[in-house]
Protein backbone atom coordinates (compact mmCIF):
# COMPACT_ATOMS: atom_id res chain seq x y z
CA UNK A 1 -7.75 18.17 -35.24
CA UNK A 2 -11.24 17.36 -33.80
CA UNK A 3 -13.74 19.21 -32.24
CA UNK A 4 -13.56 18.35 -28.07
CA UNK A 5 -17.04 18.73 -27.57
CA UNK A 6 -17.11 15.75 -30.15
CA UNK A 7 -14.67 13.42 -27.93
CA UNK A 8 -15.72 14.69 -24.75
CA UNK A 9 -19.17 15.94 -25.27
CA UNK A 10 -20.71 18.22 -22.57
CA UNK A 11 -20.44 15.67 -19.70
CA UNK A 12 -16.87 15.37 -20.18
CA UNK A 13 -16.46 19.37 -20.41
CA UNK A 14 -18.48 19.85 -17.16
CA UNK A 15 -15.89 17.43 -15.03
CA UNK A 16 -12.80 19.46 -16.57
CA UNK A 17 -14.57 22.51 -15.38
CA UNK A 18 -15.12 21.20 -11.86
CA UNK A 19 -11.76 20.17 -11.71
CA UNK A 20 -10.59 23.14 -12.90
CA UNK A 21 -12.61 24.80 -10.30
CA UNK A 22 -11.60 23.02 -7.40
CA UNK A 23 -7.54 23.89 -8.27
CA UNK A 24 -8.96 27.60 -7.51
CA UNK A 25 -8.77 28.10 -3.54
CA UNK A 26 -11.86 30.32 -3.42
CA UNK A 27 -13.49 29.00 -5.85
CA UNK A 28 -13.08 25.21 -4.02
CA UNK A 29 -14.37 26.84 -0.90
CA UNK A 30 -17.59 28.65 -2.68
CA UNK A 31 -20.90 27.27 -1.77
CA UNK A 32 -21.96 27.83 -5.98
CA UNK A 33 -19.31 25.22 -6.54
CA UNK A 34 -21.11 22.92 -3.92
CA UNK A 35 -24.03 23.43 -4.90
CA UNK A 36 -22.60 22.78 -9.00
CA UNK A 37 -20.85 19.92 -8.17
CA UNK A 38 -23.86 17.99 -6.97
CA UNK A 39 -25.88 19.23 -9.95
CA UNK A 40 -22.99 17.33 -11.71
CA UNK A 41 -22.80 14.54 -10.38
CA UNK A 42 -26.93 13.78 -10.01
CA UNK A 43 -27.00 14.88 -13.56
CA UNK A 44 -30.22 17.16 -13.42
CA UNK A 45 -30.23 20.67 -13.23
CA UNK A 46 -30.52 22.61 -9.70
CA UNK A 47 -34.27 23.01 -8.56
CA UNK A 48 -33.53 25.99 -6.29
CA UNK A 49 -31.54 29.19 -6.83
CA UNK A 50 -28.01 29.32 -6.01
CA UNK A 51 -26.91 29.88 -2.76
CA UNK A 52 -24.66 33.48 -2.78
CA UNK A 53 -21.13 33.21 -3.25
CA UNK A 54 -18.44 33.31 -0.56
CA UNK A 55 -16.43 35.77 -2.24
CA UNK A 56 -18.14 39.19 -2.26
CA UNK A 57 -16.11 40.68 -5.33
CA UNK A 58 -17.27 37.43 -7.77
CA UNK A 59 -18.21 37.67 -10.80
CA UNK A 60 -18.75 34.02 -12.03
CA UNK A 61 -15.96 34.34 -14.35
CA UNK A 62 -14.84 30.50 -13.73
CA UNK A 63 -17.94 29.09 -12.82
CA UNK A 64 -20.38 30.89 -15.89
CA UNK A 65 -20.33 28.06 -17.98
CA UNK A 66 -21.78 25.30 -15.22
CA UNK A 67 -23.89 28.25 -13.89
CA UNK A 68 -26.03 28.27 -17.39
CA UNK A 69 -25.82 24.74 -17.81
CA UNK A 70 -27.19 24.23 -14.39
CA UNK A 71 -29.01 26.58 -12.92
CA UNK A 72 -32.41 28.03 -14.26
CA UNK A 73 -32.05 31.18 -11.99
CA UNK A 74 -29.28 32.72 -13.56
CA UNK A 75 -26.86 34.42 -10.69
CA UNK A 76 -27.51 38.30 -9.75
């Protein structure tokens, strides 16, 4: 069995996440997403913090992953 970050490499992991992401009503509608999907698809990392998240009881359980990739202000 090989390794997916192998076939897939980080690039390919990212766009499963987004998609994954945008399957989630809330998460679809989140202005992190937004702001995560055009991080993505510029391919450079977000110059300003992230904007707050829609949902006031989030805890970036979905979106951690392309939050640390992403973002140099981490979420708080």
């Amino acid at each position: 069995m090989s390794d997916t970050t192998t076939i897939l490499g980080y690039q390919g992991k990212d766009g499963l996440r987004l998609l994954g992401l945008s399957r989630i009503p809330r998460c679809a509608a989140c202005s992190i997403f937004k702001a995560l999907r055009k991080a993505y698809r510029s391919g450079t990392s977000l110059t300003e913090p992230l904007p707050p998240a829609c949902d006031v009881e989030c805890n970036y359980q979905y979106c951690a992953p392309l939050v640390t990739r992403f973002s140099p202000v981490q979420p708080g």
